[in-house]
Protein backbone atom coordinates (compact mmCIF):
# COMPACT_ATOMS: atom_id res chain seq x y z
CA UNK A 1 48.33 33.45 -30.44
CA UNK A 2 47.96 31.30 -27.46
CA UNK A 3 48.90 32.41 -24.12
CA UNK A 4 51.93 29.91 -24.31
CA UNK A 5 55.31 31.78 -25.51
CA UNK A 6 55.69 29.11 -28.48
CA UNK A 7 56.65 29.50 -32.35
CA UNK A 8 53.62 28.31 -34.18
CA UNK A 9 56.00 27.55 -37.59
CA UNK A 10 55.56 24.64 -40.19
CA UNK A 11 57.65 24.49 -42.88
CA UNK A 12 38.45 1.51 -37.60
CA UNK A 13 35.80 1.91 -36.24
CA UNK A 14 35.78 1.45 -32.75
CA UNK A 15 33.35 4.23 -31.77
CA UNK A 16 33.87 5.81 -28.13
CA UNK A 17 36.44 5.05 -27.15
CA UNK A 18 37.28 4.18 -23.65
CA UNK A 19 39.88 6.63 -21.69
CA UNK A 20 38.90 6.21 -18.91
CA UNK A 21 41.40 3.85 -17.54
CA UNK A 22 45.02 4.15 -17.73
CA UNK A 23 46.80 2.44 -20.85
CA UNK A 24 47.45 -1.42 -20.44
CA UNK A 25 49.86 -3.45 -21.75
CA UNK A 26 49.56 -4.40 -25.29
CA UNK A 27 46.59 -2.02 -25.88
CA UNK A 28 46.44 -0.97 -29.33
CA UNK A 29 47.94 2.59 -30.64
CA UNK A 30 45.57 5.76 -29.30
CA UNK A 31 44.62 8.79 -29.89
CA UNK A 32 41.23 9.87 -31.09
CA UNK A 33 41.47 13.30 -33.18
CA UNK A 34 38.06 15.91 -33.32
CA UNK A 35 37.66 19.50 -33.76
CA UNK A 36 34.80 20.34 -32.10
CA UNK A 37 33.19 23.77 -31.16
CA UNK A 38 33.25 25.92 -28.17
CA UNK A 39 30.81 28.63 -26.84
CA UNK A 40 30.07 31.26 -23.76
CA UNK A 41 29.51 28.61 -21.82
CA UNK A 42 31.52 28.20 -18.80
CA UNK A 43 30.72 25.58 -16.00
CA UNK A 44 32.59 25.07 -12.81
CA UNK A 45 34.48 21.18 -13.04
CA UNK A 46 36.60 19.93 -9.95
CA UNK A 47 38.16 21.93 -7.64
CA UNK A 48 42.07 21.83 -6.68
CA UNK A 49 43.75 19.68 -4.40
CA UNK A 50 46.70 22.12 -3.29
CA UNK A 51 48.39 19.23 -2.94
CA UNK A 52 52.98 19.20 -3.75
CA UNK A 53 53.32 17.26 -6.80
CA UNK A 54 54.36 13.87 -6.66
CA UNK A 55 57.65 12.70 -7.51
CA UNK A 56 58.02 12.79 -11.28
CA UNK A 57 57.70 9.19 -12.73
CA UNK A 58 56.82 7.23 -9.70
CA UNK A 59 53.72 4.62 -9.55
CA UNK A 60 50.35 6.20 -8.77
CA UNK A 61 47.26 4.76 -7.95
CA UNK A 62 44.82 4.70 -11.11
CA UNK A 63 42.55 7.39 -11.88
CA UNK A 64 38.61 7.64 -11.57
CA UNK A 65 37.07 7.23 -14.48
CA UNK A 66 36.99 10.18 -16.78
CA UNK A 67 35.53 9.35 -20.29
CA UNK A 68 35.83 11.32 -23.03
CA UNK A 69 31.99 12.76 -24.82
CA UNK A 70 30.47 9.49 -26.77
CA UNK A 71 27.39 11.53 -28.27
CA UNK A 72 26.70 11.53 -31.90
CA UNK A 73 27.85 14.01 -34.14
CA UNK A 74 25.36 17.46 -34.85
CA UNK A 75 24.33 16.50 -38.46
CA UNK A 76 26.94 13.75 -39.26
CA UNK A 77 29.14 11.62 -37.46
CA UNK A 78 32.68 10.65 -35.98
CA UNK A 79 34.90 8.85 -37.81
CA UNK A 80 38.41 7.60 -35.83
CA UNK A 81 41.40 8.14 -38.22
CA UNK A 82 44.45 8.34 -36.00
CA UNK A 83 44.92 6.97 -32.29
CA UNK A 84 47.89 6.88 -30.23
CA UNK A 85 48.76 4.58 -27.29
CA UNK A 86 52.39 5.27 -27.20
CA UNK A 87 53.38 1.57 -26.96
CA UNK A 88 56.81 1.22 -28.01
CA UNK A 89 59.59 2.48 -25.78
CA UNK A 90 61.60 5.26 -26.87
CA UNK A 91 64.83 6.77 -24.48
CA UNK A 92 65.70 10.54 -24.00
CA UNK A 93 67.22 11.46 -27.58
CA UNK A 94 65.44 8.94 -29.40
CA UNK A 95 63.22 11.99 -31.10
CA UNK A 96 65.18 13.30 -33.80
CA UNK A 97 64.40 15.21 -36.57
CA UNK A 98 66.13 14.70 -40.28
CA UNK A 99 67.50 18.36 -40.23
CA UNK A 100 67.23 21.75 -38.51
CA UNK A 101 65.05 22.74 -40.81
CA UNK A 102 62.60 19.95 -41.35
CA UNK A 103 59.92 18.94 -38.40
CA UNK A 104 59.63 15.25 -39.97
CA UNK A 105 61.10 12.69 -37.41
CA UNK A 106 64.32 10.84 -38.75
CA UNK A 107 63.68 7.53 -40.12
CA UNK A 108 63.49 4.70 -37.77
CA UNK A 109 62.57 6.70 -34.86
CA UNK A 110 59.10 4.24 -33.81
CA UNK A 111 56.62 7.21 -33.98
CA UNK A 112 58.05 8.83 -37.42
CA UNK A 113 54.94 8.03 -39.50
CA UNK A 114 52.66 9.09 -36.70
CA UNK A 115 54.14 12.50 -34.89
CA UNK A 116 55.91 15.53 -36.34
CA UNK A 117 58.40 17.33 -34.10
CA UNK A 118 59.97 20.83 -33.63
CA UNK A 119 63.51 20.80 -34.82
CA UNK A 120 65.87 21.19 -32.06
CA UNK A 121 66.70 24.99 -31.70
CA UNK A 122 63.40 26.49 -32.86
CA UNK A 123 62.95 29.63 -30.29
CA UNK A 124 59.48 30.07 -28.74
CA UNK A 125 58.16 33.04 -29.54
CA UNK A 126 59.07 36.19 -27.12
CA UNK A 127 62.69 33.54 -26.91
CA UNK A 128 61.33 32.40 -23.60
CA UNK A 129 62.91 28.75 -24.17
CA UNK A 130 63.33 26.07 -26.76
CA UNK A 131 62.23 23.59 -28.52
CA UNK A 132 64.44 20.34 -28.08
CA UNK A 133 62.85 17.11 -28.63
CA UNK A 134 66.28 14.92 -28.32
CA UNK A 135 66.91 16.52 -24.94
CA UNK A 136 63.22 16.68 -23.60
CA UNK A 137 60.73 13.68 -25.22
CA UNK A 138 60.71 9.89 -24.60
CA UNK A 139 58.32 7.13 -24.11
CA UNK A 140 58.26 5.26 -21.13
CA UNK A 141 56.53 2.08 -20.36
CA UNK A 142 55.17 3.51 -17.22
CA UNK A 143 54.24 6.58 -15.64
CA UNK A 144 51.65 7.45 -12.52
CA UNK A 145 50.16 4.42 -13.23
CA UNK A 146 49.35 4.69 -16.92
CA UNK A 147 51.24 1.99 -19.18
CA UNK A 148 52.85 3.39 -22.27
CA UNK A 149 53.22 7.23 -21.82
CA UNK A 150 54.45 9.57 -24.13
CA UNK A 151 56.83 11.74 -21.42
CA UNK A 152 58.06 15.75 -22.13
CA UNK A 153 61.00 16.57 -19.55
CA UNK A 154 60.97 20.55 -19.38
CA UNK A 155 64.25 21.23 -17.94
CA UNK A 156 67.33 24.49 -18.37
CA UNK A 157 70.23 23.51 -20.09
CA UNK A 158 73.24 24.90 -21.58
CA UNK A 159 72.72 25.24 -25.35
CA UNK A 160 75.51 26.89 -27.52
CA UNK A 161 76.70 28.46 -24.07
CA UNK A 162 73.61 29.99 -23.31
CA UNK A 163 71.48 28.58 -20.40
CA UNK A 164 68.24 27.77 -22.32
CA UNK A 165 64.77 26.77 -21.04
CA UNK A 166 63.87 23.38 -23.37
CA UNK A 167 60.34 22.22 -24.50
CA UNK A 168 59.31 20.95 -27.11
CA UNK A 169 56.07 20.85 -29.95
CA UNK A 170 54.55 17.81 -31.34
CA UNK A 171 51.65 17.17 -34.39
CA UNK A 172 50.20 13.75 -35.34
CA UNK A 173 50.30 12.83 -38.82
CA UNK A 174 46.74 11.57 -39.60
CA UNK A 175 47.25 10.61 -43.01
CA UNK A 176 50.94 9.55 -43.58
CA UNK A 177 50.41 8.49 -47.12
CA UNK A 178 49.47 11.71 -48.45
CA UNK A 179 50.74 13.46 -51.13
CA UNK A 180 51.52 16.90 -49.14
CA UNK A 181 52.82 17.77 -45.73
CA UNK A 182 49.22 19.58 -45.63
CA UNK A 183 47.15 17.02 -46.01
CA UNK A 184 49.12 14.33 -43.86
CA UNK A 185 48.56 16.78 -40.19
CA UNK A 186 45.61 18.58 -41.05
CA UNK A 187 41.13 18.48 -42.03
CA UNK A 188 38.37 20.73 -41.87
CA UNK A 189 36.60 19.95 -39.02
CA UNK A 190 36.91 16.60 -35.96
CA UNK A 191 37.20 16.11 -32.65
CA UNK A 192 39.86 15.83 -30.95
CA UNK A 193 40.97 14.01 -27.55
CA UNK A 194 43.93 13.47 -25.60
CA UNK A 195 44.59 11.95 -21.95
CA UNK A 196 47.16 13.74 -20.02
CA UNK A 197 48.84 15.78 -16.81
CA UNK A 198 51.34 17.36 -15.29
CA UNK A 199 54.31 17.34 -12.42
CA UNK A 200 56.78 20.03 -11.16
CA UNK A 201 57.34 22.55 -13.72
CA UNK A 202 57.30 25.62 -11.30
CA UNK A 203 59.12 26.70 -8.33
CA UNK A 204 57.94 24.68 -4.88
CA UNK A 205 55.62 27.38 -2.96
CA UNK A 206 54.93 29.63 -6.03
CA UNK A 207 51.45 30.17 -7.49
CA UNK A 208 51.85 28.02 -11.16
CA UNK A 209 49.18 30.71 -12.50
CA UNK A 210 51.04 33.31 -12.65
CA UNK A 211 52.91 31.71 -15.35
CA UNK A 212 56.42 31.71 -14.00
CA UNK A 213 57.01 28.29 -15.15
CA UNK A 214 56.24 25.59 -17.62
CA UNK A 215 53.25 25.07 -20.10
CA UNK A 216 51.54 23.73 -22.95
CA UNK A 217 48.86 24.57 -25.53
CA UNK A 218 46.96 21.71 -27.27
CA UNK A 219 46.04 23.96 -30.26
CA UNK A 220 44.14 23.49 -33.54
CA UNK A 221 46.39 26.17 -35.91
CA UNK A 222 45.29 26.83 -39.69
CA UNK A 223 47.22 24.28 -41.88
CA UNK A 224 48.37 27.72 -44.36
CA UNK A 225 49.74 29.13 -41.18
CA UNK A 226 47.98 32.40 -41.79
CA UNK A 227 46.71 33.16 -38.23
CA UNK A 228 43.88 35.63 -39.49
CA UNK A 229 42.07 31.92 -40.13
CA UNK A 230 42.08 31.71 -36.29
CA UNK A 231 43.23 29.48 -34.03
CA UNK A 232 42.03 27.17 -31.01
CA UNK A 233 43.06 26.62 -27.98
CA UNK A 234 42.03 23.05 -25.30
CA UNK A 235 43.45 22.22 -22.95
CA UNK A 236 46.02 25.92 -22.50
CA UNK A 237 47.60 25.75 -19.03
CA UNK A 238 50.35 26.41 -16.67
CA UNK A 239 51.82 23.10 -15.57
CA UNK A 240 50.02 22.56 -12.02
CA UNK A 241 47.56 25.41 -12.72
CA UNK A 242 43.87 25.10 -13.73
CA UNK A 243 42.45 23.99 -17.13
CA UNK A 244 41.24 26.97 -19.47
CA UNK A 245 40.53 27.61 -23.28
CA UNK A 246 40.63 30.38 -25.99
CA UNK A 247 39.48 30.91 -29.06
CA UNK A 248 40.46 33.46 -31.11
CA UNK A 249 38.83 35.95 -33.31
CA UNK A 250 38.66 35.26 -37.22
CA UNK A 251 40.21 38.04 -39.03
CA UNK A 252 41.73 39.72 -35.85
CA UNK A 253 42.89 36.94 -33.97
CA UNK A 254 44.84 39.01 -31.52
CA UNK A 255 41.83 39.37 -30.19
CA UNK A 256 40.02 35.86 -28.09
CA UNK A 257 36.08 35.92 -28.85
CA UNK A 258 35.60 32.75 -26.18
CA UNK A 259 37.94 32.13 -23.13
CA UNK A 260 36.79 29.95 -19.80
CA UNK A 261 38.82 28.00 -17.19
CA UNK A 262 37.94 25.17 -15.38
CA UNK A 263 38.47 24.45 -11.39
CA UNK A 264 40.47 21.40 -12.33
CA UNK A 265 44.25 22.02 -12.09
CA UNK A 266 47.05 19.56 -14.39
CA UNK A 267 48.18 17.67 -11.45
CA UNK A 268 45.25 16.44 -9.61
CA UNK A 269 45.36 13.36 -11.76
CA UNK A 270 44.79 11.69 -15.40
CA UNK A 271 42.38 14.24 -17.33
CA UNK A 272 40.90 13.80 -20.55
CA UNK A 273 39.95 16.70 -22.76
CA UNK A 274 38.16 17.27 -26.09
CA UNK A 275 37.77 19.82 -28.48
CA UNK A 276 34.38 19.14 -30.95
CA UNK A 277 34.70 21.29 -34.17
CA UNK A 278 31.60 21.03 -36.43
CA UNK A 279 29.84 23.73 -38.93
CA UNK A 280 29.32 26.09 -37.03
CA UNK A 281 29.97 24.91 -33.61
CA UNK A 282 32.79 24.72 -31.54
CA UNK A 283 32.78 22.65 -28.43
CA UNK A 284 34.96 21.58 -25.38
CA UNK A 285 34.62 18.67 -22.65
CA UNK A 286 36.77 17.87 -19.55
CA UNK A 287 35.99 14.91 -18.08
CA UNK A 288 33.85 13.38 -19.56
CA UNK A 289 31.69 16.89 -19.32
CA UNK A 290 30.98 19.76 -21.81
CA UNK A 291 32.69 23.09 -19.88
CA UNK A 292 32.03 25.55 -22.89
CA UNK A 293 30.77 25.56 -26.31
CA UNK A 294 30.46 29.09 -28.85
CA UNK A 295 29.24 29.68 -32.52
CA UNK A 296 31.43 32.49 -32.58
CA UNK A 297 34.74 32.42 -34.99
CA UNK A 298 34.41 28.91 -36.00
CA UNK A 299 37.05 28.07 -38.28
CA UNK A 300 36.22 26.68 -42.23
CA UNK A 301 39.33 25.71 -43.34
CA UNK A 302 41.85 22.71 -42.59
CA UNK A 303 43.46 22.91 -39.55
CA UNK A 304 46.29 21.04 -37.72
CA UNK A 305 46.41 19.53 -34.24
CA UNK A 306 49.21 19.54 -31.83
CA UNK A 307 50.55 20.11 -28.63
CA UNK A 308 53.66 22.65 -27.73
CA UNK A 309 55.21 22.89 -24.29
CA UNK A 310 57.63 25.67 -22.86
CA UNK A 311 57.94 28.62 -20.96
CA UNK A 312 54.58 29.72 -20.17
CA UNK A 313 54.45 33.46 -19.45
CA UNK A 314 58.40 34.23 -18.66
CA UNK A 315 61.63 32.32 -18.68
CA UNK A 316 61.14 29.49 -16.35
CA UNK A 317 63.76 29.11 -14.04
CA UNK A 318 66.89 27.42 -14.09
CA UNK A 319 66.64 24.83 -11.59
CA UNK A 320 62.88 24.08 -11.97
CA UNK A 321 62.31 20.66 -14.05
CA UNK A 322 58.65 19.87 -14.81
CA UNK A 323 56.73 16.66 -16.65
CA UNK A 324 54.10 16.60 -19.28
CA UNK A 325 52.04 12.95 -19.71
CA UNK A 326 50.45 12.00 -22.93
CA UNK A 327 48.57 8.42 -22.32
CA UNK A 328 46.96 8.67 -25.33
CA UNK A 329 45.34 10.96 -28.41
CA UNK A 330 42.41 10.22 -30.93
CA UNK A 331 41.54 12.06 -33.52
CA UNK A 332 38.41 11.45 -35.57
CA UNK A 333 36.76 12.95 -38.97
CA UNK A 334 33.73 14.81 -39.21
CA UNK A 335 31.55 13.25 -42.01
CA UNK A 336 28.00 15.56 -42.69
CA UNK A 337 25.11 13.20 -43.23
């Protein structure tokens, strides 16, 4: 399982597109979705800045460019099917769920045909916090300097008198119309790419990689949740620490076949990161540039995309609050020629 302490449960035709400036104002809905391959490859990308985060939610200037890959697919092509921009508002508790036991978002919440949440209360795995989507997610119209930003508070709070870390776990629905809860989240191969960072989320003066705080996993996980399938991790960090990867081995997937890390840390600014998943091949770009890239345990069954966020190696602490950024996600098919 990924490195992250989190419950892995379930119960167009614009081609390249452009991330690599911060979401305007009446931009149209992102996210570009791909499962692409990753191999033994591992090449150094931008160092750190060692820099104190900046105040969560205040005005940055914009970001360098960082495109995500444009290059055709090996042997077919990319075909967009879901993007995100995260354009309508949404407060602090606006991300509901229609029960404790159902992930589906309750009806008229603006992103219930397009996300699948965590219900509030659902542990992490190891109990290291929780996942709480009313008490953690919103959308805000602006955040260091991207417009329209999906926003994860990771804070402690007291939940049914127990002091609880809170997080929270999020899927796109890529096919809302379909006729099972399989088929709406999840495909056999894609790419996949999301724009995002980090503030906060571990103590000030503390060294984020050694996992004392906050996290997240953007993870491909088999759509029959039966991990022996494998599983996919891109981007896997601790808030503030530096960008890495897993994947894990088929049949034995206690066991990762590919890891690598990056220089580049969460909070050095906007970064955009894709995961290629074709026959055979698995690879993964930051930045606009390819970082690894293996041909060993490369999945062959539908899988489902998402992100989950919460205590990363240990129970973060109780008076450390931290910020994940989504500025946008696309998702796109893999069609063989």
């Amino acid at each position: 399982m990924s490195r992250i302490g989190l419950l892995l449960r379930w119960h167009r035709t614009t081609y390249a597109p452009d991330f690599s400036t911060p979401n305007s104002p009446g931009r149209s809905a992102p996210v570009l979705a791909a499962v692409l391959a990753v191999a033994l490859l591992v090449v150094a990308v931008t160092g750190g800045s060692g820099k104190e985060p900046p105040t969560a939610g205040s005005p940055s200037s914009p970001q360098p460019p960082c495109p995500g890959p444009s290059h055709p697919a090996p042997g077919g092509s990319w075909w967009p099917i879901y993007r995100e921009d995260f354009d309508a508002q949404v407060a602090e508790g606006g991300f509901v769920n229609h029960s404790t036991d159902d992930w589906e978002l309750a009806d008229g919440v603006p992103y219930s045909r397009s996300l699948r949440s965590y219900p509030d209360g659902w542990a992490t795995t190891h109990d290291l916090s929780v996942n709480f989507a009313s008490r953690t997610a919103s959308v805000v119209s602006e955040a260091m300097g991207a417009h329209g930003v999906f926003q994860l508070r990771a804070h402690s709070a007291e939940i049914d008198g127990r002091t609880r870390a809170l997080g929270g776990s999020f899927t796109p629905v890529i096919r809302p119309d379909a006729s099972t809860g399989q088929l709406q989240v999840a495909q056999t191969y894609g790419r996949y790419t999301v724009r995002f960072r980090t503030v906060g989320g571990y103590r000030s003066g503390s060294d984020p990689a050694a996992g004392a705080g906050y996290g997240t996993a953007f993870l491909l996980w088999p759509a029959s949740d039966r991990w022996a399938e494998g599983e996919i991790d891109f981007p896997e960090m601790a808030w503030g620490g530096r960008i890495g990867g897993f994947v894990h081995t088929i049949g034995k997937p206690s066991v990762t076949s590919t890891e690598f890390r990056a220089e580049t840390t969460t909070e050095e600014g906007w970064n955009v990161a894709t995961i290629e998943w074709t026959p055979g091949l698995l690879r993964f770009f930051l930045n606009g540039e390819e970082i690894a890239r293996t041909t060993s345990d490369v999945p062959s069954t539908p899988f489902r995309w998402g992100f989950q966020s919460g205590g990363m190696l240990s129970t973060p602490p109780a008076d450390v609050t931290g910020y994940l950024y989504v500025d946008s996600i696309l998702i796109e098919a893999y069609r063989p020629s």
